[in-house]
PDB file of N, CA and C in Angstrom:
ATOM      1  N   UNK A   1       9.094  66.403  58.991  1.00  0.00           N
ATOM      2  CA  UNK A   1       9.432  66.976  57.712  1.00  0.00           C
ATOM      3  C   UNK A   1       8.546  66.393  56.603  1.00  0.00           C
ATOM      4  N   UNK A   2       8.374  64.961  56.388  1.00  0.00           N
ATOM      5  CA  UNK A   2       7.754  64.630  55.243  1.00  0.00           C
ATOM      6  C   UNK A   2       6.504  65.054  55.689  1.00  0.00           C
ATOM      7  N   UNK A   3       5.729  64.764  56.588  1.00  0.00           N
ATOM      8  CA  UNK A   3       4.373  65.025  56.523  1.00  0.00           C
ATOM      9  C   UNK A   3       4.067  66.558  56.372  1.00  0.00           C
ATOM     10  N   UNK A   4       4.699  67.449  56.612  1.00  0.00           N
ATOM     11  CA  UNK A   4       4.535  68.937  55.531  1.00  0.00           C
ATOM     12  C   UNK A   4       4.372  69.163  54.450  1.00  0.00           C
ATOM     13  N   UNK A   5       4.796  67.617  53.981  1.00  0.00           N
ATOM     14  CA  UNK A   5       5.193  68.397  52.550  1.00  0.00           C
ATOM     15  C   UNK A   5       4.512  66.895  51.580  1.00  0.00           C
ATOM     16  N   UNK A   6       3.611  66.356  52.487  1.00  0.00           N
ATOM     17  CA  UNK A   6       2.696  65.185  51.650  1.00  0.00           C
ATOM     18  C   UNK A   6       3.609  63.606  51.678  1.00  0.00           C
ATOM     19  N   UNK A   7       4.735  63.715  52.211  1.00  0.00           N
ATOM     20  CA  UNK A   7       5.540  63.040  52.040  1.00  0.00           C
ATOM     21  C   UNK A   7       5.524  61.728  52.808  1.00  0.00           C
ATOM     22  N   UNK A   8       5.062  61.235  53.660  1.00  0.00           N
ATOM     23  CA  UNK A   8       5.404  59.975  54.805  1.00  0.00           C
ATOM     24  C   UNK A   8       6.822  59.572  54.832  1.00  0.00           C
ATOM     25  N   UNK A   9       7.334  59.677  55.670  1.00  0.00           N
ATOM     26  CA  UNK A   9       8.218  58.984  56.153  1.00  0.00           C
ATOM     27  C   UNK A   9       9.833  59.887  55.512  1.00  0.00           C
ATOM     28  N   UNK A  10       9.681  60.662  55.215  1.00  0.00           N
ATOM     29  CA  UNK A  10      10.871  61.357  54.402  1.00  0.00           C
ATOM     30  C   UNK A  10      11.401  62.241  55.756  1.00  0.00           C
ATOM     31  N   UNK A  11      12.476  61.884  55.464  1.00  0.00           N
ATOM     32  CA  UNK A  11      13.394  62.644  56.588  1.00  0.00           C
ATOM     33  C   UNK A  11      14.658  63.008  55.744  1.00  0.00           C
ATOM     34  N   UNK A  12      15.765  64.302  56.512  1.00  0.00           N
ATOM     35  CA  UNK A  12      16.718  64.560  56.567  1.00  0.00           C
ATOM     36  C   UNK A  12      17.888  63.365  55.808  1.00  0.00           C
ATOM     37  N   UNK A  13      18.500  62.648  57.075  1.00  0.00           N
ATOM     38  CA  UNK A  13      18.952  61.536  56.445  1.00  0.00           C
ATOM     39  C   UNK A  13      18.560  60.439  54.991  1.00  0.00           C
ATOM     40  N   UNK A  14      17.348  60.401  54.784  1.00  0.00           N
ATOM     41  CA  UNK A  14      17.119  59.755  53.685  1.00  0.00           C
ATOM     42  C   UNK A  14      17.053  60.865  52.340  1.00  0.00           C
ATOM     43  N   UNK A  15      17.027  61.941  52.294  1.00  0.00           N
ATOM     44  CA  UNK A  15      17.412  62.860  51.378  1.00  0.00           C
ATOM     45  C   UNK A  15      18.863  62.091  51.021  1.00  0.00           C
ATOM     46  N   UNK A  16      19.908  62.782  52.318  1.00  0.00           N
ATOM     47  CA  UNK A  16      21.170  62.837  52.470  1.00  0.00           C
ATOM     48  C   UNK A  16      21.679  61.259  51.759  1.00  0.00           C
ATOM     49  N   UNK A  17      21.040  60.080  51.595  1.00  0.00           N
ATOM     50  CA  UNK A  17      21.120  58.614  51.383  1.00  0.00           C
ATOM     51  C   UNK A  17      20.896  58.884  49.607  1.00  0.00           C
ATOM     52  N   UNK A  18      19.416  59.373  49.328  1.00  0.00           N
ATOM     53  CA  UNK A  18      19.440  58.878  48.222  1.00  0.00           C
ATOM     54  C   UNK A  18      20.594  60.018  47.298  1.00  0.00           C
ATOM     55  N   UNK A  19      21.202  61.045  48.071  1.00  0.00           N
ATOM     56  CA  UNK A  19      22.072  61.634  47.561  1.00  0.00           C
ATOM     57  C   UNK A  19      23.021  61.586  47.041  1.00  0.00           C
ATOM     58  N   UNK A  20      23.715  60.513  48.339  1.00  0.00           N
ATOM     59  CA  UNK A  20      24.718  59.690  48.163  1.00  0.00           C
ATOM     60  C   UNK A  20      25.105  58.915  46.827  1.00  0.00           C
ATOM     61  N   UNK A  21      23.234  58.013  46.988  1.00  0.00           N
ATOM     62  CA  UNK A  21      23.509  57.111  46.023  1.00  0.00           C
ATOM     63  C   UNK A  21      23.173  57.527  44.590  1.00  0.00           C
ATOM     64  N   UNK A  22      22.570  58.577  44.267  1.00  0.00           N
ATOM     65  CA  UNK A  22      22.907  58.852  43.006  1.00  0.00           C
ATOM     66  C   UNK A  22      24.138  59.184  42.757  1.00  0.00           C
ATOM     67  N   UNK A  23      24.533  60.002  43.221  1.00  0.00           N
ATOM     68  CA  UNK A  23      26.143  60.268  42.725  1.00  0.00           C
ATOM     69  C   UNK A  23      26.522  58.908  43.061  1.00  0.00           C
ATOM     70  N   UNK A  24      26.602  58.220  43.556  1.00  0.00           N
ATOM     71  CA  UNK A  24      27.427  56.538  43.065  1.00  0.00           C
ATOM     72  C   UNK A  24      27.014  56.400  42.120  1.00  0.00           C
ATOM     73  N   UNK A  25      25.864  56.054  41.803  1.00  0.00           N
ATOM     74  CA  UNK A  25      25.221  55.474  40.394  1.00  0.00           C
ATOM     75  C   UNK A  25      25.545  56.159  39.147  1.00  0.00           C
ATOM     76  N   UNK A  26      25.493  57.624  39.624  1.00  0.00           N
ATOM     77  CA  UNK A  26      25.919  58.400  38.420  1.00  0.00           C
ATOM     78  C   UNK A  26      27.731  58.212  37.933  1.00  0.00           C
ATOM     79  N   UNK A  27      28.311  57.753  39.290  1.00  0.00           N
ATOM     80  CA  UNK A  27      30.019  57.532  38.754  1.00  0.00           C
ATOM     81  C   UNK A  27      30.663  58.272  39.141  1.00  0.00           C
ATOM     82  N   UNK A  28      30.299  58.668  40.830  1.00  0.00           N
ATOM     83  CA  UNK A  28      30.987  59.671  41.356  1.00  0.00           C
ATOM     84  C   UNK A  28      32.007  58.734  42.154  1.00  0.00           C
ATOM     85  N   UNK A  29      33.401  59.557  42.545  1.00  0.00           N
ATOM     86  CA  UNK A  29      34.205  58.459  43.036  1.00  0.00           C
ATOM     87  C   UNK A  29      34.331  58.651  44.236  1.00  0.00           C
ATOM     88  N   UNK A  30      33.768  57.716  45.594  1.00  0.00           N
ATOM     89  CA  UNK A  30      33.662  57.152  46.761  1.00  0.00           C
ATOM     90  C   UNK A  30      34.462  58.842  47.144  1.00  0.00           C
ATOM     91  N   UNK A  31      35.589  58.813  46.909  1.00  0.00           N
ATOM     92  CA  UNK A  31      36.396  60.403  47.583  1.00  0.00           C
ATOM     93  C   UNK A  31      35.561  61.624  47.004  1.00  0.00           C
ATOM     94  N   UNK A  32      35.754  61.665  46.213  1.00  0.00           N
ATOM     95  CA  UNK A  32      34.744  62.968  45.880  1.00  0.00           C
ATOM     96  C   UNK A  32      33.044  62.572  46.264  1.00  0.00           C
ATOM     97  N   UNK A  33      32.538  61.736  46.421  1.00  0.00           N
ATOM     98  CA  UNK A  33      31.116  61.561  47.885  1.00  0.00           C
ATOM     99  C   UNK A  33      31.768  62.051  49.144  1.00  0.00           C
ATOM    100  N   UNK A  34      32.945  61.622  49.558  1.00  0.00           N
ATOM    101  CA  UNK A  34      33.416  62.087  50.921  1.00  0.00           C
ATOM    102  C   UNK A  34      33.375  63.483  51.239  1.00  0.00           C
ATOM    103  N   UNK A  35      33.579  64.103  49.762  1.00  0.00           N
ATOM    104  CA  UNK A  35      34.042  65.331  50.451  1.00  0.00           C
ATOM    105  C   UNK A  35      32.934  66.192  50.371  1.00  0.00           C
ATOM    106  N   UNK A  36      32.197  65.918  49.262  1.00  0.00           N
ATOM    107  CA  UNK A  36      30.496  66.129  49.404  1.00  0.00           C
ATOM    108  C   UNK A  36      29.883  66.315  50.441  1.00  0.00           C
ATOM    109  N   UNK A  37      29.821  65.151  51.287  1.00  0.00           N
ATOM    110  CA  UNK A  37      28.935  65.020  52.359  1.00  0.00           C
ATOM    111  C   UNK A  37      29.539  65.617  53.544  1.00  0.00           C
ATOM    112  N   UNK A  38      31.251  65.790  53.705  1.00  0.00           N
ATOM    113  CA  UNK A  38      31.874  66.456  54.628  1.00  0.00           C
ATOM    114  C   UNK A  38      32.636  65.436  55.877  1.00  0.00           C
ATOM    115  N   UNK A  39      32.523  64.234  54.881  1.00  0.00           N
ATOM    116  CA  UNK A  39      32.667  62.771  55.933  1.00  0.00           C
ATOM    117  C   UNK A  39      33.993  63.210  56.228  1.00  0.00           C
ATOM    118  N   UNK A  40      35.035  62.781  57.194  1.00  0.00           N
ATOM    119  CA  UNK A  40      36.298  62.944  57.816  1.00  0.00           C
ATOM    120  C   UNK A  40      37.023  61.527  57.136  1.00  0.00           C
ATOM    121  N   UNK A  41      36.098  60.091  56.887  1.00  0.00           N
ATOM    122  CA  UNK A  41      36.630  58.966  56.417  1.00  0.00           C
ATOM    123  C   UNK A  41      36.023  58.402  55.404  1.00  0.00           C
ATOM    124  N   UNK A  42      36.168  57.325  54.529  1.00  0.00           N
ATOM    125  CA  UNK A  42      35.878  56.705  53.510  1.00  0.00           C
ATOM    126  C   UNK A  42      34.621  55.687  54.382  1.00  0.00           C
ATOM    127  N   UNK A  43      34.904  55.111  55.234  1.00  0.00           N
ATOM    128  CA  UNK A  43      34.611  54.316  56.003  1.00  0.00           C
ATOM    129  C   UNK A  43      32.859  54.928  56.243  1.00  0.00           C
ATOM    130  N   UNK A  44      32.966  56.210  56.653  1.00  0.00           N
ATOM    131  CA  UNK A  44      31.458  56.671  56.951  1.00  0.00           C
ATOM    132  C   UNK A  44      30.411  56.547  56.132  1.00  0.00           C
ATOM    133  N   UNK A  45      30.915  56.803  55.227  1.00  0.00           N
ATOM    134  CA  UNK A  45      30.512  56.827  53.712  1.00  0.00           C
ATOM    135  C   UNK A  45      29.544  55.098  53.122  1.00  0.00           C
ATOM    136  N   UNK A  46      30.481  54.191  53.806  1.00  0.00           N
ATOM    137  CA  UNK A  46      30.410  52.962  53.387  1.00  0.00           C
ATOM    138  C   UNK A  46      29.088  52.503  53.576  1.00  0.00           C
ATOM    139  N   UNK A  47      28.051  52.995  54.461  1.00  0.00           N
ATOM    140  CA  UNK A  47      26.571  52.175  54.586  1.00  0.00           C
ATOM    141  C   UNK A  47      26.189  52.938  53.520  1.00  0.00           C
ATOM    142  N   UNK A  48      26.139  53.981  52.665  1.00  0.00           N
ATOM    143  CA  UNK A  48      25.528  54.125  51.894  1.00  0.00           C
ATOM    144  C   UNK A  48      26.068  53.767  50.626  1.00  0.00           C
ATOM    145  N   UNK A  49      26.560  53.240  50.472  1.00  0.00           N
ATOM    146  CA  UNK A  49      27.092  51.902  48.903  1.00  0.00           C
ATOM    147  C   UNK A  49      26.646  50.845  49.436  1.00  0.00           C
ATOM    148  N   UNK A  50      25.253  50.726  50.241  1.00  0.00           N
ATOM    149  CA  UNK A  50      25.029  49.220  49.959  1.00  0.00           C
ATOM    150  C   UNK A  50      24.339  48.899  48.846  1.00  0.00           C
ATOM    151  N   UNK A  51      24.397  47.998  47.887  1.00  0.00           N
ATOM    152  CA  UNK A  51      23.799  47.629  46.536  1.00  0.00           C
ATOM    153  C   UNK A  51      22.486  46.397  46.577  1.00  0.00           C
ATOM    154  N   UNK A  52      21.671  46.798  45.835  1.00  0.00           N
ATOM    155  CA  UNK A  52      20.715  45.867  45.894  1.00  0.00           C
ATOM    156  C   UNK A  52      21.259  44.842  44.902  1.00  0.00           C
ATOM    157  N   UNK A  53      20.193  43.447  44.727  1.00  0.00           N
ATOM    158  CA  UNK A  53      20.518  42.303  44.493  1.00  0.00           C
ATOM    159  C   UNK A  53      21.015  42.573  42.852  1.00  0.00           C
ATOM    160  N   UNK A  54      19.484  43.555  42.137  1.00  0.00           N
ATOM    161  CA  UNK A  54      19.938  43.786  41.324  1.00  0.00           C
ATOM    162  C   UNK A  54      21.311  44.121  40.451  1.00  0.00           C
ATOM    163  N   UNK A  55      21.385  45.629  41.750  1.00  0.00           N
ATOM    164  CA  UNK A  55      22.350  46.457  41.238  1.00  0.00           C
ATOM    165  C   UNK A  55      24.058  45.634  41.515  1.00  0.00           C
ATOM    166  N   UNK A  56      24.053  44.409  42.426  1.00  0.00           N
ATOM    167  CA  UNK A  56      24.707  43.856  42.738  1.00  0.00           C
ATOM    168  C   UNK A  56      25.325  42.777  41.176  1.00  0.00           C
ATOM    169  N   UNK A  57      24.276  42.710  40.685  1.00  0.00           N
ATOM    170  CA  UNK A  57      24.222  41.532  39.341  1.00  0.00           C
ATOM    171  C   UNK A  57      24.878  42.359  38.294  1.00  0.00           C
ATOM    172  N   UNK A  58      24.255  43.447  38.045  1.00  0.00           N
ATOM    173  CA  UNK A  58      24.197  44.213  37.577  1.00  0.00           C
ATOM    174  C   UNK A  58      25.918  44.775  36.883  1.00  0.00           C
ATOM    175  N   UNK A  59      26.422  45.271  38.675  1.00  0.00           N
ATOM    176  CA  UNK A  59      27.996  45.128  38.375  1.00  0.00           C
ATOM    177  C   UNK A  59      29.052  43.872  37.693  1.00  0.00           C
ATOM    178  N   UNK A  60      28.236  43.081  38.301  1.00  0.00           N
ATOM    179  CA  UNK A  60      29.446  41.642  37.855  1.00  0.00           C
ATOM    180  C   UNK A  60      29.150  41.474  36.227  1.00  0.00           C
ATOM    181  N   UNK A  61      28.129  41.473  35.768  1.00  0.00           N
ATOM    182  CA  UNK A  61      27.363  41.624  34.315  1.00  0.00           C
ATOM    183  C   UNK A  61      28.039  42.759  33.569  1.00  0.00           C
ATOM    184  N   UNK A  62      28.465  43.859  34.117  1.00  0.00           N
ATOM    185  CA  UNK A  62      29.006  44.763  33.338  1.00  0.00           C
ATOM    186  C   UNK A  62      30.520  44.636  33.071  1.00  0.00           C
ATOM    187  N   UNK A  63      31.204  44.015  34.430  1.00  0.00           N
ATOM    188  CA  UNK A  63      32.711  43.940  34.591  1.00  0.00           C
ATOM    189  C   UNK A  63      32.807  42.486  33.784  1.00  0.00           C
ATOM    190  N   UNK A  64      32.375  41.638  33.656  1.00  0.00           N
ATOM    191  CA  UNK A  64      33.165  40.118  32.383  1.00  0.00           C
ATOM    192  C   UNK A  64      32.004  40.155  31.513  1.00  0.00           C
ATOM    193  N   UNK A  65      31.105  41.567  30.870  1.00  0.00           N
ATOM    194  CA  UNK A  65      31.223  41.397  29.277  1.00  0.00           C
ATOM    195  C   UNK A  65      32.724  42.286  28.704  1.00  0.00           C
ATOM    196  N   UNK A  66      33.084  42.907  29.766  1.00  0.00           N
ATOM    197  CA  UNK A  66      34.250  43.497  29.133  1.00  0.00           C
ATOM    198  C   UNK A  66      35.099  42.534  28.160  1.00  0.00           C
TER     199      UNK A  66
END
């Protein structure tokens, strides 16, 4: 697929990933991703909320300037 289209390494699944994770980022809620993607559990869902170091800091930084 990617190499059609100039792309390296782009596949199916990594569409489907960074899909995921925008709607997280954007503030979509974990259930409404579920039903998006057509997952049966919350659980399936779960490798794609993994957070980088940043985005990891990032949260705790936002939750106690509250």
């Amino acid at each position: 697929m990617g190499e059609a289209t100039g792309i390296p390494g782009l596949r199916p699944h990594r569409l489907r990933h960074t899909y995921t994770t925008r709607l997280r980022e954007g503030g979509a809620d974990p259930a409404q991703i579920q039903a998006l993607l057509g997952h049966a559990s919350l659980d399936t869902i779960g490798r794609h909320f993994r957070a980088g170091r940043t985005e990891q800091a990032a949260a705790v930084e936002h939750v106690f300037e509250q």
